[in-house]
Structures are given as C-alpha cells and as structure tokens.
N, C-alpha and C. Protein backbone atom coordinates (compact mmCIF):
# COMPACT_ATOMS: atom_id res chain seq x y z
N UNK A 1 -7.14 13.04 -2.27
CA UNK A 1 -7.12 11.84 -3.09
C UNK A 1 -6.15 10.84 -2.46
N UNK A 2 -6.39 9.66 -2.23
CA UNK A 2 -5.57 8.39 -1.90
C UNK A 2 -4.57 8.18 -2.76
N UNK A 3 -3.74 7.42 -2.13
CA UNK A 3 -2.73 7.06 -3.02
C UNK A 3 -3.10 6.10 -4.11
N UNK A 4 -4.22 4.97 -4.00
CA UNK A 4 -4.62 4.43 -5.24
C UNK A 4 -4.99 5.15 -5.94
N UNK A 5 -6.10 6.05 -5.72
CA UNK A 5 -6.98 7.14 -7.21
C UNK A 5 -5.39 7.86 -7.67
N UNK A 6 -4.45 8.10 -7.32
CA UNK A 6 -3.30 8.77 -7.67
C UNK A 6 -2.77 8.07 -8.43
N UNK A 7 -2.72 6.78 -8.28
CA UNK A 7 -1.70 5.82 -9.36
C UNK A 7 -2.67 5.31 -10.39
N UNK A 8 -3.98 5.29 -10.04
CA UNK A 8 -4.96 5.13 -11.17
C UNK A 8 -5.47 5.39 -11.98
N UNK A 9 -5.39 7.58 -11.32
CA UNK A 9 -5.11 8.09 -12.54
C UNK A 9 -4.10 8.84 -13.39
N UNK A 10 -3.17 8.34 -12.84
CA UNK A 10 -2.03 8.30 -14.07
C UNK A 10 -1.91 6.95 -14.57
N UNK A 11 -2.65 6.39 -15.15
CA UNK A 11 -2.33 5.45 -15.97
C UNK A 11 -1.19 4.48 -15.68
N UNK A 12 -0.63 4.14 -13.98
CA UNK A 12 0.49 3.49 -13.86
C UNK A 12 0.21 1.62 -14.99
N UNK A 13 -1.19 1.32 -14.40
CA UNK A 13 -1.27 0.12 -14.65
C UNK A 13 -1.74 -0.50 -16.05
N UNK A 14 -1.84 0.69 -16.88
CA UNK A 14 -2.74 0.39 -18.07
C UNK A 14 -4.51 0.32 -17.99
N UNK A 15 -4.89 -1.18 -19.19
CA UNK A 15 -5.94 -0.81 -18.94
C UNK A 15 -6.36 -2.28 -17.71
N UNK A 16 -5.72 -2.53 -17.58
CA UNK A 16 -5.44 -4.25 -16.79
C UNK A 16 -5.55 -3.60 -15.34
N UNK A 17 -6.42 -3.91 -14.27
CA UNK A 17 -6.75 -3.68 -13.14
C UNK A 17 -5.82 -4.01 -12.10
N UNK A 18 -5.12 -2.95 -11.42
CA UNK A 18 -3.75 -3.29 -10.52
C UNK A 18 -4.44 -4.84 -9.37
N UNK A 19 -3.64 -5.13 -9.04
CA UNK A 19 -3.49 -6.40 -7.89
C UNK A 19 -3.19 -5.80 -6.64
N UNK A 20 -4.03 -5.89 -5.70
CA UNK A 20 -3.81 -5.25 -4.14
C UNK A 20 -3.53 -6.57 -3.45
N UNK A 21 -2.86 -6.18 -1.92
CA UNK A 21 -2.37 -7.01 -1.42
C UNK A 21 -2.90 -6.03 -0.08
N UNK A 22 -3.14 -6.55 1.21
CA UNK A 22 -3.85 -6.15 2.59
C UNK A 22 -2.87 -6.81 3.64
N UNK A 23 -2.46 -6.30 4.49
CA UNK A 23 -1.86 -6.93 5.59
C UNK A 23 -2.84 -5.81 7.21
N UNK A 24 -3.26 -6.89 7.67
CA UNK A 24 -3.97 -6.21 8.62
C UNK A 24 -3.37 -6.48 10.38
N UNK A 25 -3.54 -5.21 11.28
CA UNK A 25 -3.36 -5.11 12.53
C UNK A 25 -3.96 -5.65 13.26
N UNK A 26 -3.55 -5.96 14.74
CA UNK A 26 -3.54 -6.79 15.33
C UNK A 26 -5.18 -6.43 16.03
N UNK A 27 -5.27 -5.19 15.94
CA UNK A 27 -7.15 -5.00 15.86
C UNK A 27 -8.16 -5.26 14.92
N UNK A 28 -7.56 -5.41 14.21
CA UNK A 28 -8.55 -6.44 12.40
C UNK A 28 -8.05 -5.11 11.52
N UNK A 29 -7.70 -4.04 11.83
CA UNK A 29 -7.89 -2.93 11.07
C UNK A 29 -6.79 -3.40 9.58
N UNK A 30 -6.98 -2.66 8.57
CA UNK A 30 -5.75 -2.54 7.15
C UNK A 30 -4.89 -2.37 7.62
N UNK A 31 -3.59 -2.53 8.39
CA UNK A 31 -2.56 -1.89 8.13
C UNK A 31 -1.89 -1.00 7.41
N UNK A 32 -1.57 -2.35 6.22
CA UNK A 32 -0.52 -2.07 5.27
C UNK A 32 -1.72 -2.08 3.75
N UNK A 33 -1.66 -1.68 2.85
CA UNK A 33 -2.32 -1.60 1.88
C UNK A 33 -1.32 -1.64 0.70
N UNK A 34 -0.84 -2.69 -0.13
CA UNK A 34 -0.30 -2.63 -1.39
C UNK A 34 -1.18 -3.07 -2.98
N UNK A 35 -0.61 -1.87 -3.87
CA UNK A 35 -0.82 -2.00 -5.02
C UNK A 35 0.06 -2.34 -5.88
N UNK A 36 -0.25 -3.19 -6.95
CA UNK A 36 0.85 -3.29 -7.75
C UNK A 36 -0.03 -3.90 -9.20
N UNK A 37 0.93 -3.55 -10.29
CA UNK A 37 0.52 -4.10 -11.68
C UNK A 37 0.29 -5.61 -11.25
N UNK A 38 -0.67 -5.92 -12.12
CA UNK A 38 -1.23 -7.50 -12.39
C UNK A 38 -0.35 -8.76 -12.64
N UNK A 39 0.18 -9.57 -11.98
CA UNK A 39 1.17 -10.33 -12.00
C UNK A 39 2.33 -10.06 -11.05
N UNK A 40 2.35 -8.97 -10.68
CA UNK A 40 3.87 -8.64 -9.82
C UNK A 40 4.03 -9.76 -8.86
N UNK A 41 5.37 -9.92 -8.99
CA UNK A 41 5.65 -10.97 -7.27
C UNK A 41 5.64 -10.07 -6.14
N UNK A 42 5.07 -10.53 -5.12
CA UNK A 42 5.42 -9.77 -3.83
C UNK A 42 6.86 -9.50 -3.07
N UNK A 43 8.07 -10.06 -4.22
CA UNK A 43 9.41 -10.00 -3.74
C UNK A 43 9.88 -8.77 -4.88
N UNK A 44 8.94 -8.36 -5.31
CA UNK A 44 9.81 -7.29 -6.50
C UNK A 44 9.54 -6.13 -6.22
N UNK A 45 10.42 -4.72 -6.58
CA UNK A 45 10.34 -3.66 -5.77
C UNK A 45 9.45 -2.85 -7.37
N UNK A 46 7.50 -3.19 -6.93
CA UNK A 46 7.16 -2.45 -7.82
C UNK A 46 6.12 -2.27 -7.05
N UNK A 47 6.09 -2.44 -5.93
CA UNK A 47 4.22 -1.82 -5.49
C UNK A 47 4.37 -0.69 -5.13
N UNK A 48 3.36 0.02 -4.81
CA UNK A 48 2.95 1.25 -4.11
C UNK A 48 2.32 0.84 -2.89
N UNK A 49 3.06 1.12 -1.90
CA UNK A 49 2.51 0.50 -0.65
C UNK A 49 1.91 1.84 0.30
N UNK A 50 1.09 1.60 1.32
CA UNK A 50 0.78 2.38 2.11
C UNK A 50 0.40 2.22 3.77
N UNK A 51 0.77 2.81 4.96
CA UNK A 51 1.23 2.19 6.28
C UNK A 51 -0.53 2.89 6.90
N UNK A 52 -1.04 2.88 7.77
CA UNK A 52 -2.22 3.56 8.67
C UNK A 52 -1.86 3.32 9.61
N UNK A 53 -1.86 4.36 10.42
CA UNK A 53 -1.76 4.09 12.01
C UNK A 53 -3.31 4.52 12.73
N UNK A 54 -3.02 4.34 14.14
CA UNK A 54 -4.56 4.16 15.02
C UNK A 54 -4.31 4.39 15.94
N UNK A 55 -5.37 5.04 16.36
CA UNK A 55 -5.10 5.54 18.31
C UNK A 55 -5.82 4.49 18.77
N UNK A 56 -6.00 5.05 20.55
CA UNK A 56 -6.60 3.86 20.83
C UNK A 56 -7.75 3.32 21.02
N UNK A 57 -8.43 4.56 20.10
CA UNK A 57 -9.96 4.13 20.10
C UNK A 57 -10.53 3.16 18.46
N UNK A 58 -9.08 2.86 18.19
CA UNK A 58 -8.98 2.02 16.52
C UNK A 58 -9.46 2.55 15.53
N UNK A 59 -9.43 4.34 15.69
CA UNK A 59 -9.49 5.22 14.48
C UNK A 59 -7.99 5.14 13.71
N UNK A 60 -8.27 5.75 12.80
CA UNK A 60 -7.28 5.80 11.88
C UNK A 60 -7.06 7.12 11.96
N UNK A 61 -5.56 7.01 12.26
CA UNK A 61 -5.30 8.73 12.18
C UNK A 61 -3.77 9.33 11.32
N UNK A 62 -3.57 8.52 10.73
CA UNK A 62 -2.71 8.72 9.83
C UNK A 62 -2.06 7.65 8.57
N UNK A 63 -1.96 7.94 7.37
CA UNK A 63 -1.71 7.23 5.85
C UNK A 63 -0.46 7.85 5.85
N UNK A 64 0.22 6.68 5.70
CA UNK A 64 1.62 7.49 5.14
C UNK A 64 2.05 5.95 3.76
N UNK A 65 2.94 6.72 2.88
CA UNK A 65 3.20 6.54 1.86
C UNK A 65 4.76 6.06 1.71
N UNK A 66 5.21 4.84 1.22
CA UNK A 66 6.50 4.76 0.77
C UNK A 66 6.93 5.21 -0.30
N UNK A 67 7.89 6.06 -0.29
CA UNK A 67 8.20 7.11 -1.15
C UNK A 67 8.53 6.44 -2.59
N UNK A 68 8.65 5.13 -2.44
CA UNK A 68 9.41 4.81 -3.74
C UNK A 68 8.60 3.48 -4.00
N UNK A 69 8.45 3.09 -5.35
CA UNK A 69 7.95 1.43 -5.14
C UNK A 69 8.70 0.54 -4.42
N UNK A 70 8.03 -0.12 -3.82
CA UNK A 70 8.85 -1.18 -3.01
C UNK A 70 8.18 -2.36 -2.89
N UNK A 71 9.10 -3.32 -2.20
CA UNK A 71 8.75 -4.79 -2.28
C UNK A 71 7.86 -5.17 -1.11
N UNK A 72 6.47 -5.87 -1.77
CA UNK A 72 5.41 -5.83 -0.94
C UNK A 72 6.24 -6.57 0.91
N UNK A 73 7.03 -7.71 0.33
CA UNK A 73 7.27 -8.70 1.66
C UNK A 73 7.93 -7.65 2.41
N UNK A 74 8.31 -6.85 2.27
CA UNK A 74 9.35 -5.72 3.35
C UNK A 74 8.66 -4.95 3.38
N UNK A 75 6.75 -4.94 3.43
CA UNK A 75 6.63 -3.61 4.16
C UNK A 75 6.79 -3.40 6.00
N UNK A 76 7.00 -4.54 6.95
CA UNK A 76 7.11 -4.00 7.59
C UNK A 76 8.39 -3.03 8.18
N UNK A 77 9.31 -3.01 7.14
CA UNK A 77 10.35 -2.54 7.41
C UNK A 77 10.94 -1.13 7.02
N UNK A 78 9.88 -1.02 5.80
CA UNK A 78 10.05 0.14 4.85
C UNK A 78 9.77 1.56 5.92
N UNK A 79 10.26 2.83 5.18
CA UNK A 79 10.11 3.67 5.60
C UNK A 79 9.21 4.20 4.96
N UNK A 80 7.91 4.93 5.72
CA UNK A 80 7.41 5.83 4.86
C UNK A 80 7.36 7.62 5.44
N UNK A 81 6.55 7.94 4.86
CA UNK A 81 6.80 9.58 4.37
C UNK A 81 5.35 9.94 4.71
C-alpha cells in the first residue's frame, strides 16, 4: 500500500479530499509527491511527503517516505526513510 491509501485510510483528512502537490525530475518523472489536508499552506509542517528515485533507464526504483509531516517548500531538503 502507498503512502496515500495509508493516510486515506486512516481517516487523516476527514471527509474533505486531501490537496496534493507534484514536484517533478529533471526527466518529467514525479519526484516529490505531497499530500496534505485541504487548505494547508505549502510553508506549514503538515504534509505527508514522498521522494522516488530512478535509474538510468527512468524506472523508478525506490519511494521513500518523510518520517514526520513536513513542510511541502523543504522537500528538497528533508530527510526521508
């Protein structure tokens, strides 16, 4: 299960449909993938963000997860897990 179906089904967001946010690599691919409740600013530490990396055939070969909510504008800085 992804990290969205995980926060979706625990009920993080209610019944109000979370707000995603996409930051994509320099091959078109998703990068960065953030979720967050409906209204959040992208400066507040409430999303659920998530990193993908890629070899060099522009598969995806790894999701990793920031362990904690964090603030969408600092994902490139965040650590994940």
């Amino acid at each position: 299960m992804n990290p969205l179906d995980i926060s979706l089904a625990a009920g993080r967001f209610g019944q109000t449909p979370p707000q995603q946010r996409f930051a994509y690599h320099a091959n078109g691919q998703i990068e960065f993938h953030g979720i967050g409740k409906r209204g959040t600013a992208d400066s507040a530490a409430a999303w659920y963000v998530t990193k993908s990396t890629f070899n060099g055939n522009n598969q995806v070969t790894d999701i990793k997860v920031a362990p904690q909510q964090s603030v969408w504008d600092d994902r490139a800085t965040l650590v994940f897990a």
